[in-house]
N, C-alpha and C. Protein backbone atom coordinates (compact mmCIF):
# COMPACT_ATOMS: atom_id res chain seq x y z
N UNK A 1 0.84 -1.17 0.00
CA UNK A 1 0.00 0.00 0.00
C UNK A 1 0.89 1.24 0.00
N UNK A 2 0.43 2.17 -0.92
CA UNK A 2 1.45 2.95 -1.22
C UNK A 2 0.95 4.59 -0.53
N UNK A 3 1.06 5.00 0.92
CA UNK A 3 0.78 5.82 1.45
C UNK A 3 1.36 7.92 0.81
N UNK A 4 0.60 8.66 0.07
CA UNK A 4 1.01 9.87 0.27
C UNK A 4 1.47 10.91 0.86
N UNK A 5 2.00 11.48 1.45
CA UNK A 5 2.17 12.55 2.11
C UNK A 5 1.77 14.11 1.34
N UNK A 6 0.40 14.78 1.90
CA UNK A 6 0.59 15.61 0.74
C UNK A 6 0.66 17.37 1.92
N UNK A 7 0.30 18.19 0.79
CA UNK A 7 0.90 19.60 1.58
C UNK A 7 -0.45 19.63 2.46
N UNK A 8 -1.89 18.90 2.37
CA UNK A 8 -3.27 19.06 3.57
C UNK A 8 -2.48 18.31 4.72
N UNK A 9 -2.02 17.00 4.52
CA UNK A 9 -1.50 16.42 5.90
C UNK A 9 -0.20 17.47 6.78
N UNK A 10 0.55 17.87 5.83
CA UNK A 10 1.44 18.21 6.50
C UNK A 10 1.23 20.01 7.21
N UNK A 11 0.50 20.49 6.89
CA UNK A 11 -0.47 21.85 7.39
C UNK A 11 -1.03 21.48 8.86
N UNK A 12 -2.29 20.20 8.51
CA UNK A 12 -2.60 19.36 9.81
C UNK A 12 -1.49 18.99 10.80
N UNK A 13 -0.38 18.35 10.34
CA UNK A 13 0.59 18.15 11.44
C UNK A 13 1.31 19.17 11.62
N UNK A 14 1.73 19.89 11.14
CA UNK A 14 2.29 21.43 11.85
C UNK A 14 1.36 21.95 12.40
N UNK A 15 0.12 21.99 12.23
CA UNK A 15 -0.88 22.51 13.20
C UNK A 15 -1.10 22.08 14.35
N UNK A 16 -1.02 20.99 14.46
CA UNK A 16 -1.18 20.19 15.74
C UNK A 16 0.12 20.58 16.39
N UNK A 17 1.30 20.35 15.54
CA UNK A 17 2.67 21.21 16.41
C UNK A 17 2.61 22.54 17.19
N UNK A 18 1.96 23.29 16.56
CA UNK A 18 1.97 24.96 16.65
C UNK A 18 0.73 24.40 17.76
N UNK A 19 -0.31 23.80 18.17
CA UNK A 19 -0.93 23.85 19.13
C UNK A 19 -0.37 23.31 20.59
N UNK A 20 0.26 22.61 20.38
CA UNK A 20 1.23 21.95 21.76
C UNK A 20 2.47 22.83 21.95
N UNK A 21 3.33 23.14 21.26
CA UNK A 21 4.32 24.03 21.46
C UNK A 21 4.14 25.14 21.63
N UNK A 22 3.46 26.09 21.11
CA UNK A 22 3.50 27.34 20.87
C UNK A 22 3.48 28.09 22.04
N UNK A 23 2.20 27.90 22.58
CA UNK A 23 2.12 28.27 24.05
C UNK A 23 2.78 28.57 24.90
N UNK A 24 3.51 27.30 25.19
CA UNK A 24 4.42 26.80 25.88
C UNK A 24 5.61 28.11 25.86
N UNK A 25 6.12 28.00 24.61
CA UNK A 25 7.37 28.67 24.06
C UNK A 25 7.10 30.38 23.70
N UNK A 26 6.00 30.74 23.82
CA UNK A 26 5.74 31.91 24.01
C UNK A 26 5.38 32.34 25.15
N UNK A 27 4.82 31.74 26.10
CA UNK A 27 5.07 31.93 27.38
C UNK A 27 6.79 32.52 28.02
N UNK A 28 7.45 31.35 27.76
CA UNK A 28 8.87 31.21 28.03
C UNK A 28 9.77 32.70 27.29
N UNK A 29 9.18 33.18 26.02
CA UNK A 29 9.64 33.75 25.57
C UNK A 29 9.52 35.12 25.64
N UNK A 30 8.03 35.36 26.39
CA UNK A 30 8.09 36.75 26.95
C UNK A 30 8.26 37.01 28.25
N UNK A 31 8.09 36.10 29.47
CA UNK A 31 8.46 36.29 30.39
C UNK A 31 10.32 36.34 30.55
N UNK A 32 10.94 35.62 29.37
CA UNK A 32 12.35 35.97 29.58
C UNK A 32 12.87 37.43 29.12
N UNK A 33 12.01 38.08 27.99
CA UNK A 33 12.34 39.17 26.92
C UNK A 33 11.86 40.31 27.87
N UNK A 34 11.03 39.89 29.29
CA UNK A 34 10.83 41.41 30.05
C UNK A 34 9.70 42.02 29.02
N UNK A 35 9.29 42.26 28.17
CA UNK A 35 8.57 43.22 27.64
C UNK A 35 7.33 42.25 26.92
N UNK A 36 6.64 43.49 26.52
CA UNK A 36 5.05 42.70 26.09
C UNK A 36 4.09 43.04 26.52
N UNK A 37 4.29 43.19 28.07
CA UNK A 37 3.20 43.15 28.89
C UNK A 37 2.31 41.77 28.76
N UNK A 38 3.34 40.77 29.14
CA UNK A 38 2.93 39.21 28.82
C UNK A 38 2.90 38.60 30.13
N UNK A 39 2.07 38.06 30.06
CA UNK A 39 1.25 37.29 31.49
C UNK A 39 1.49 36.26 31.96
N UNK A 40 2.82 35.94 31.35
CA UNK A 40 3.31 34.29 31.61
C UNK A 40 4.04 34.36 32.96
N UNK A 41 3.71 32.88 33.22
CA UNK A 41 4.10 32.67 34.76
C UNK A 41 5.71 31.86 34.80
N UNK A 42 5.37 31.09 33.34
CA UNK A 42 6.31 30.31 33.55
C UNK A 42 7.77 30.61 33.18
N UNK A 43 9.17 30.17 33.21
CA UNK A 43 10.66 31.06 33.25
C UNK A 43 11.41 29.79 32.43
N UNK A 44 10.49 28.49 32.36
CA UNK A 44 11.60 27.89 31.16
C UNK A 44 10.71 26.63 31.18
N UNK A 45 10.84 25.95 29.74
CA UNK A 45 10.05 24.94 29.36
C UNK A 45 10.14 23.59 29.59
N UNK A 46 8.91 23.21 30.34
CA UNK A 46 8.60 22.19 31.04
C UNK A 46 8.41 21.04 29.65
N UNK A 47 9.31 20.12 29.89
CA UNK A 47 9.07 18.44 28.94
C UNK A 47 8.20 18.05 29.52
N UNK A 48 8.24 17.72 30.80
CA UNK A 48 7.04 17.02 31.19
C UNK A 48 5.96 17.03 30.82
N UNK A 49 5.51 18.66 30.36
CA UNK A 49 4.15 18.70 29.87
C UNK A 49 3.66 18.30 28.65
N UNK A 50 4.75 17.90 27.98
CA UNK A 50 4.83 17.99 26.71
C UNK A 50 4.99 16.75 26.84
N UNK A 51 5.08 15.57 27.22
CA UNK A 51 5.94 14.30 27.42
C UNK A 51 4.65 13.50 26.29
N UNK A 52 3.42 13.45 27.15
CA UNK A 52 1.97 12.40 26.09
C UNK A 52 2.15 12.75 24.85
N UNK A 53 2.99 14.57 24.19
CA UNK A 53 2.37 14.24 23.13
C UNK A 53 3.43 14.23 21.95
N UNK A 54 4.74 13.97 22.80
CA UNK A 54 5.73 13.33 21.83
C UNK A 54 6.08 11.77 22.15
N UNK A 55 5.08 11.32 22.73
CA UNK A 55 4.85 10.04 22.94
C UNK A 55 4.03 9.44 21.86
N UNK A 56 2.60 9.70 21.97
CA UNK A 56 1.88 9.75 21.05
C UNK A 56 3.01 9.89 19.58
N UNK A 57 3.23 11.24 19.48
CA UNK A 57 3.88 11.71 17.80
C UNK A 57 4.90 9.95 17.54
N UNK A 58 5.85 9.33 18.11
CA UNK A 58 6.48 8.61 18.60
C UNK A 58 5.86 7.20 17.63
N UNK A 59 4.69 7.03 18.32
CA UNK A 59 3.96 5.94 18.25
C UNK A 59 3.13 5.66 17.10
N UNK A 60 3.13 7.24 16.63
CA UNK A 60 2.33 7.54 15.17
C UNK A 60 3.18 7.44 14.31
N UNK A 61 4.28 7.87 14.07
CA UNK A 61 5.12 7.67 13.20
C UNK A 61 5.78 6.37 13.11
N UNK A 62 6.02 5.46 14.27
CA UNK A 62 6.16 4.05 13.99
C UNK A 62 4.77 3.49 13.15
N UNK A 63 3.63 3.75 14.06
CA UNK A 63 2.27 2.91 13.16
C UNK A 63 2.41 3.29 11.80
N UNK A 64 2.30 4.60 11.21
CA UNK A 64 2.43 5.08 9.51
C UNK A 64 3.79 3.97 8.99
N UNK A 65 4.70 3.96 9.79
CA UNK A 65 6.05 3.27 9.30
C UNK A 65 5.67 1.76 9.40
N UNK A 66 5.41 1.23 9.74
CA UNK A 66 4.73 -0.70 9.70
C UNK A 66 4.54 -0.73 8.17
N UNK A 67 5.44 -2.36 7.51
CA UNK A 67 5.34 -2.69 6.55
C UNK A 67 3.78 -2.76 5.38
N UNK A 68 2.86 -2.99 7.15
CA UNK A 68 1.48 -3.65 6.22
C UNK A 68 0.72 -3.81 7.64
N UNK A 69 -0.57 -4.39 7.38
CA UNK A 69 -1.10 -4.74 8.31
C UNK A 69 -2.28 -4.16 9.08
N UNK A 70 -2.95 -3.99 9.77
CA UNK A 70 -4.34 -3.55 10.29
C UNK A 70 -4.15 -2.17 10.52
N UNK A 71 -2.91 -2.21 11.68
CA UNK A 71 -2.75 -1.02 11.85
C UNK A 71 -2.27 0.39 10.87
N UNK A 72 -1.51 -0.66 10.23
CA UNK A 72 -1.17 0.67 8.79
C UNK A 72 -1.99 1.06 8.43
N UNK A 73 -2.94 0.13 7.98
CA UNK A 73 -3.99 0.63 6.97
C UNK A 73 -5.00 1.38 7.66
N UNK A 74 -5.03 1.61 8.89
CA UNK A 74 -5.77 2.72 9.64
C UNK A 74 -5.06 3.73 9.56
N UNK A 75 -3.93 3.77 9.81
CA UNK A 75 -2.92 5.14 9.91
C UNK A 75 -2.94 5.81 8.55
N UNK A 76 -2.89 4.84 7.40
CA UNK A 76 -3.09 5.67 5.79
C UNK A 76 -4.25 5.82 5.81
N UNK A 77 -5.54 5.06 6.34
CA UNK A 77 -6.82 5.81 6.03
C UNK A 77 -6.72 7.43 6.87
N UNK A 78 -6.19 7.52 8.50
CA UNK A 78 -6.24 8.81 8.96
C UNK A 78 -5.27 9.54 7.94
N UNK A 79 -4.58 9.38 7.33
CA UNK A 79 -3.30 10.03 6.59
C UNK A 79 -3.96 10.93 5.42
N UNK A 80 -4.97 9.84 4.78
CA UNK A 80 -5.88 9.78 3.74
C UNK A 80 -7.13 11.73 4.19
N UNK A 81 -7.35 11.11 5.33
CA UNK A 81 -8.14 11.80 5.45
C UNK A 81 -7.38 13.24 6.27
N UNK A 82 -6.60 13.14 6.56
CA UNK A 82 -5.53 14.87 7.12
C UNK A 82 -5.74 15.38 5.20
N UNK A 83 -5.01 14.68 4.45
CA UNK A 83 -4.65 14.93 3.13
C UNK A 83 -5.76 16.00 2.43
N UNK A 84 -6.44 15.42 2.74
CA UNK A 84 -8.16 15.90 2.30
C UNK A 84 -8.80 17.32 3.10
N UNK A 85 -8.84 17.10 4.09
CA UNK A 85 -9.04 18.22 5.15
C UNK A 85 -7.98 19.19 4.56
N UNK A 86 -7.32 19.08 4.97
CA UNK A 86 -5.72 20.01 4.55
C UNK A 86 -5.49 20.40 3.82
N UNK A 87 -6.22 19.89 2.37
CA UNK A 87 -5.82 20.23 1.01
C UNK A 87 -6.64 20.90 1.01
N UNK A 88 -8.42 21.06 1.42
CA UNK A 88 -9.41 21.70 1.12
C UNK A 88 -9.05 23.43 1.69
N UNK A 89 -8.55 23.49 2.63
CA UNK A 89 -7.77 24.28 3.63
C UNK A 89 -6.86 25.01 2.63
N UNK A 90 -5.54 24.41 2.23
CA UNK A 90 -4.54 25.06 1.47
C UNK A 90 -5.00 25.52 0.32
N UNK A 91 -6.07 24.67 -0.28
CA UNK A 91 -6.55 25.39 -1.43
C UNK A 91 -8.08 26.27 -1.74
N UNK A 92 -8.71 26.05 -0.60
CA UNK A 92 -9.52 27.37 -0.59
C UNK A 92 -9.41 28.61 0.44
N UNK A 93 -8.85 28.18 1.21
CA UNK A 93 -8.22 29.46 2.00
C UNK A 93 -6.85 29.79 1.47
N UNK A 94 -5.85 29.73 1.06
CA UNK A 94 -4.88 30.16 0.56
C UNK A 94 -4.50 30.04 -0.81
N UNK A 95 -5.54 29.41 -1.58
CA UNK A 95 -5.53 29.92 -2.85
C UNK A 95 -4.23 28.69 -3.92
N UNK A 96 -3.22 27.76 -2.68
CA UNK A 96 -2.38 27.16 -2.93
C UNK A 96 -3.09 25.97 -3.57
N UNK A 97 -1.97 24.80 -4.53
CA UNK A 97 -2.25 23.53 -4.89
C UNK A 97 -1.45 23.02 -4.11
N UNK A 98 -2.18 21.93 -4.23
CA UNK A 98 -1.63 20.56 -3.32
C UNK A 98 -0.29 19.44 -3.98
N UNK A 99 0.49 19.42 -3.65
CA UNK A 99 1.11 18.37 -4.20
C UNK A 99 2.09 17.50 -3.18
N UNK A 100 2.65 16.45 -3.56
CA UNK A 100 3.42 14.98 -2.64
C UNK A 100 4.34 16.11 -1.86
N UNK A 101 4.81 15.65 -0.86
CA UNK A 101 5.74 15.48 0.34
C UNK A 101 6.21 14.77 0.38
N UNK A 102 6.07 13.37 -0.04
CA UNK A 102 6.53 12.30 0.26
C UNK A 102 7.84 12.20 0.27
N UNK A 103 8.24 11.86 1.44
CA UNK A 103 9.91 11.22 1.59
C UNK A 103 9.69 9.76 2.19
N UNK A 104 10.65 9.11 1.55
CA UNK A 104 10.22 7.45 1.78
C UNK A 104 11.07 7.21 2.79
N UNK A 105 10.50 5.96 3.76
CA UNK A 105 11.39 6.06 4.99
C UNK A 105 12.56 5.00 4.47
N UNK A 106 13.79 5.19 4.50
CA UNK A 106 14.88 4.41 4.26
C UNK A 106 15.08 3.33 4.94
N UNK A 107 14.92 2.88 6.14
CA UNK A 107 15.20 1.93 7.31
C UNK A 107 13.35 1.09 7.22
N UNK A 108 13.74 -0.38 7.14
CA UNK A 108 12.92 -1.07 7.26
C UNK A 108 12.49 -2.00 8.11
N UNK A 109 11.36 -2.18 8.67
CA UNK A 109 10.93 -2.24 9.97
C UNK A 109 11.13 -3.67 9.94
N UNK A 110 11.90 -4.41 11.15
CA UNK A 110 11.94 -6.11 10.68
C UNK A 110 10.09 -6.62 11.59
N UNK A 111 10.08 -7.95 11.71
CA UNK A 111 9.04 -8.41 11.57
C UNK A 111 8.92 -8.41 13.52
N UNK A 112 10.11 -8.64 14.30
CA UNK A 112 10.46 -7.83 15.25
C UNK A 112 10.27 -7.16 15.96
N UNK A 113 10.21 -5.94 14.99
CA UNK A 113 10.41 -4.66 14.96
C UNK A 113 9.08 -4.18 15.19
N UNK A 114 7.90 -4.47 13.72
CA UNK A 114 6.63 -4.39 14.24
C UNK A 114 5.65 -5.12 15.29
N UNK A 115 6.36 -5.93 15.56
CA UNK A 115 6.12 -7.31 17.10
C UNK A 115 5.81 -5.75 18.35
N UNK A 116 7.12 -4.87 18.21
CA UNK A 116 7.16 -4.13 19.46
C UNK A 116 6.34 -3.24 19.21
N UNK A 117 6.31 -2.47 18.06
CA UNK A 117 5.32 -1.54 18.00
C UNK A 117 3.57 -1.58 18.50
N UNK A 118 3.41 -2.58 17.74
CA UNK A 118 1.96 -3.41 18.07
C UNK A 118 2.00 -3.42 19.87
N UNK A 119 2.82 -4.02 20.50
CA UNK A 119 2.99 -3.88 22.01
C UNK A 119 2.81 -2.38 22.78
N UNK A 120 4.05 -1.40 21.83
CA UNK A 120 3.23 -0.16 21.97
C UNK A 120 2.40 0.48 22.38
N UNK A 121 1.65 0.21 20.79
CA UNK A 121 0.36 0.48 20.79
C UNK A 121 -1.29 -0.12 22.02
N UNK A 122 -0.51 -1.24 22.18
CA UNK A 122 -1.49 -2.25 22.91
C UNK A 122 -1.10 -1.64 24.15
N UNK A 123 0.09 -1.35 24.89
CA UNK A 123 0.30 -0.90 26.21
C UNK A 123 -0.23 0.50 26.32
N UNK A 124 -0.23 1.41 25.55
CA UNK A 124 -0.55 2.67 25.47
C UNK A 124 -2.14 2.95 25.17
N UNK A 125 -2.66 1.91 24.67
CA UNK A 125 -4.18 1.63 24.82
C UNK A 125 -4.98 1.29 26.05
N UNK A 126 -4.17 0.45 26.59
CA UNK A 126 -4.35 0.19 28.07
C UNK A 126 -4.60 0.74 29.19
N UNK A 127 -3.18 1.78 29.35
CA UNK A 127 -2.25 2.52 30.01
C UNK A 127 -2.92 3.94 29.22
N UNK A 128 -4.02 4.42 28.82
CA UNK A 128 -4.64 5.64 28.52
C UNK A 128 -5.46 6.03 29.73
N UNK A 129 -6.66 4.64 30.15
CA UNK A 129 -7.28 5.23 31.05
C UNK A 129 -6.99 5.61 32.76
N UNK A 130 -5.44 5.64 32.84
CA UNK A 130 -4.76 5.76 33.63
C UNK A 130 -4.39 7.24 33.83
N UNK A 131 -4.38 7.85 32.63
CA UNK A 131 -3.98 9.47 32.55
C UNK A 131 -5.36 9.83 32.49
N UNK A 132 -5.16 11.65 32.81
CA UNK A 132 -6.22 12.58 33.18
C UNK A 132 -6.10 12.87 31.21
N UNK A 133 -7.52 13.74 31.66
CA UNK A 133 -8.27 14.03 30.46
C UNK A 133 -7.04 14.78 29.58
N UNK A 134 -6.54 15.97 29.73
CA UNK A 134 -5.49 16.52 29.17
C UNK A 134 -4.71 15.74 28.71
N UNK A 135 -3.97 15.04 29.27
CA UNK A 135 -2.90 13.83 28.90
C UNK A 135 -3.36 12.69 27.53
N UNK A 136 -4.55 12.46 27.99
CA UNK A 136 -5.34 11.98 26.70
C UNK A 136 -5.17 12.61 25.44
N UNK A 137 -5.87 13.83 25.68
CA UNK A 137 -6.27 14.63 24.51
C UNK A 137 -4.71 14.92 23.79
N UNK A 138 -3.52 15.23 24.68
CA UNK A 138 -2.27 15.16 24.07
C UNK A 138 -1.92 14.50 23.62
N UNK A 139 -1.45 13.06 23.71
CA UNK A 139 -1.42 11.81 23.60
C UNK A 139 -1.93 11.70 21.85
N UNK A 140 -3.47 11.48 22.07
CA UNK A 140 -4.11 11.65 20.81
C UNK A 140 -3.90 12.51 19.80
N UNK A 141 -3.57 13.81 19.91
CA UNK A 141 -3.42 14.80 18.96
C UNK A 141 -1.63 14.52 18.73
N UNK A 142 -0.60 14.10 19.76
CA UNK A 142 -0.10 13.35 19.23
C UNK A 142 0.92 12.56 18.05
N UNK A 143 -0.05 11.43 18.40
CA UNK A 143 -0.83 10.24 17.61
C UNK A 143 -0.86 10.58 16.24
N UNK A 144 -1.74 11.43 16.13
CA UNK A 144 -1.81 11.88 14.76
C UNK A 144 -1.16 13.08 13.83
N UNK A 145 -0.57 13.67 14.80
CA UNK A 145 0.64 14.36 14.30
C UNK A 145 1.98 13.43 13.79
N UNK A 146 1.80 12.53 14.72
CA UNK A 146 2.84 11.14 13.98
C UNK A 146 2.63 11.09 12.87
N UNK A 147 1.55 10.37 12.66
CA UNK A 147 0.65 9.86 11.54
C UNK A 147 1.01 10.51 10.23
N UNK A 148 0.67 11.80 10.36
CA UNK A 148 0.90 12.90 9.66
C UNK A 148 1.79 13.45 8.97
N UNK A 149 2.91 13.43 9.97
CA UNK A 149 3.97 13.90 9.72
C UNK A 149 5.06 12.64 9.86
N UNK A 150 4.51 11.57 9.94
CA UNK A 150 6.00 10.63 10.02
C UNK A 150 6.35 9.78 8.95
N UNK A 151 6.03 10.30 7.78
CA UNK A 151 6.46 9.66 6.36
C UNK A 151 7.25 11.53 5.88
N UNK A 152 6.58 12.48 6.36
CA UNK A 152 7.42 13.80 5.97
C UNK A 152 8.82 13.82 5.73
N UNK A 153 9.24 14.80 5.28
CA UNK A 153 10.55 15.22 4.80
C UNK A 153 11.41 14.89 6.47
N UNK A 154 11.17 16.15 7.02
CA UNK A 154 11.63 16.32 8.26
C UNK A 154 11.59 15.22 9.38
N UNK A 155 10.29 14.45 9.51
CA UNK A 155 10.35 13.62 10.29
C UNK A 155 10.72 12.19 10.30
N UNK A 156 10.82 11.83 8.71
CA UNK A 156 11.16 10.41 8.59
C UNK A 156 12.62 9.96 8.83
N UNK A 157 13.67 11.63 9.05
CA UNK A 157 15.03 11.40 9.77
C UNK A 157 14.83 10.75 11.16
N UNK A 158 13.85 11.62 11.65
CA UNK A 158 13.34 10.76 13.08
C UNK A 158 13.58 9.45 13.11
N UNK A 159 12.84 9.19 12.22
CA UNK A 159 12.12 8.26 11.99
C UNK A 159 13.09 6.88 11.68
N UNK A 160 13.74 7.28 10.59
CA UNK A 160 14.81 6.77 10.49
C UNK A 160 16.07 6.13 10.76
N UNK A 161 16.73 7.37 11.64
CA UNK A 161 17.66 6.94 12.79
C UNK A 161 17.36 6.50 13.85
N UNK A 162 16.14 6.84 14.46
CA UNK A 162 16.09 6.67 15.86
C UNK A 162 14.77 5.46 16.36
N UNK A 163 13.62 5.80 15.29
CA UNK A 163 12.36 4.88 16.26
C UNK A 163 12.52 3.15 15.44
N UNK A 164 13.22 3.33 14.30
CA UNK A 164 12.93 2.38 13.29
C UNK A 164 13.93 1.49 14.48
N UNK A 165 15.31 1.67 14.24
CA UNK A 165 16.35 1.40 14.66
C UNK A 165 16.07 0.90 16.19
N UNK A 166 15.53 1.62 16.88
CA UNK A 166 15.34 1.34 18.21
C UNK A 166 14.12 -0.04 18.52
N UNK A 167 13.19 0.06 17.90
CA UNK A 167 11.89 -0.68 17.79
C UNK A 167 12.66 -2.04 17.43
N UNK A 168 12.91 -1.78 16.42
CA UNK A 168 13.99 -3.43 15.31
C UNK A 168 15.18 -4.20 16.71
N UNK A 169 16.10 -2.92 17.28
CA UNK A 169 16.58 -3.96 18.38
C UNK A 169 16.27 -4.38 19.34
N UNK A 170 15.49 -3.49 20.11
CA UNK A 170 14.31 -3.88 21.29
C UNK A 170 14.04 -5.19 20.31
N UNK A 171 13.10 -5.65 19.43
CA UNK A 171 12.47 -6.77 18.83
C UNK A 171 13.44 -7.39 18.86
N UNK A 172 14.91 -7.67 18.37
CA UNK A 172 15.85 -8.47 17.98
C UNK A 172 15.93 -8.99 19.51
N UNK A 173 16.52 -7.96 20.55
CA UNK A 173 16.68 -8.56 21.95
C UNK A 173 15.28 -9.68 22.58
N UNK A 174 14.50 -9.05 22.17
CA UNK A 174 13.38 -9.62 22.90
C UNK A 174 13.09 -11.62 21.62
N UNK A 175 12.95 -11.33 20.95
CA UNK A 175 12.53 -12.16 19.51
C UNK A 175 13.88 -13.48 18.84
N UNK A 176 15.05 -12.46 18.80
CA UNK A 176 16.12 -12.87 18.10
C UNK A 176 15.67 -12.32 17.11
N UNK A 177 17.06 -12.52 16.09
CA UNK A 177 16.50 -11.80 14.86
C UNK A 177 15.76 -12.16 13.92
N UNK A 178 15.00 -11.24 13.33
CA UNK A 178 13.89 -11.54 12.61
C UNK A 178 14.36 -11.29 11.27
């Protein structure tokens, strides 16, 4: 199955970025700059708060990255449908066309590899109704910022070096190799 990345998904996942970060980092950024007349309390940026939803992003970009399988083909149907939303967006509010993003992920997931992800996913399904409502809603938005953005230009380096790679030896240790 041959998943797109187009300029609606990737609008959607920078959007979802600019909604978890922004805040955060504009807070931080006027209470350090003294001026504004900015109301922030906070003096430097908390991970913690941020932790569900580069967890989530994490978990989304492994699921989009899976060879095949149930779960992929949910992640390209949500992919499917950012694409669509996003495009309607870029091209009637900004007047722009839509075209591929696509960067293909180089590193291939062994059989392993998607063994752990699926575990992942299954522990983090579990282990949801354990967190408060916020944590959820991060988590989820996320999720699909993964989704979104984890076949992208930018993120499939992520993706690449670090979750593919990591997922595949976790599996190898746990499995042997696959």
């Amino acid at each position: 199955m041959t998943v797109t990345v187009g300029l609606g998904a990737l609008l959607v996942g920078l959007a979802l970025l600019l909604r978890q970060f922004l805040p955060a980092t504009w807070a931080v950024v006027m209470k350090k700059g003294g001026g504004g007349g900015g109301t922030a309390t906070a003096t430097k940026f908390d991970w913690r708060e941020h932790a569900p939803f580069a967890i989530g992003f994490c978990i989304g970009a492994l699921a989009i990255s899976l060879p095949g399988g149930l779960i992929r083909t949910v992640a390209a149907k949500i992919l499917g449908i950012s694409n669509g939303v996003g495009g309607k967006i870029v091209s009637g509010g900004a007047g722009g066309t839509g075209h591929d993003v696509q960067h293909t992920v180089g590193k291939s997931m062994t059989a392993t590899g998607a063994l752990v992800t699926v575990l992942l996913i299954v522990a983090l399904f579990i282990l949801r109704k354990t967190l408060d409502k916020a944590a959820r809603q991060q988590l989820m938005y996320g999720a699909l910022a993964g989704i979104t953005l984890g076949l992208s230009a930018g993120a499939s380096g992520l993706t690449d070096s670090v979750l593919i790679p990591g997922v595949n030896q976790i599996g190898a240790a746990i499995g042997g190799k696959a």
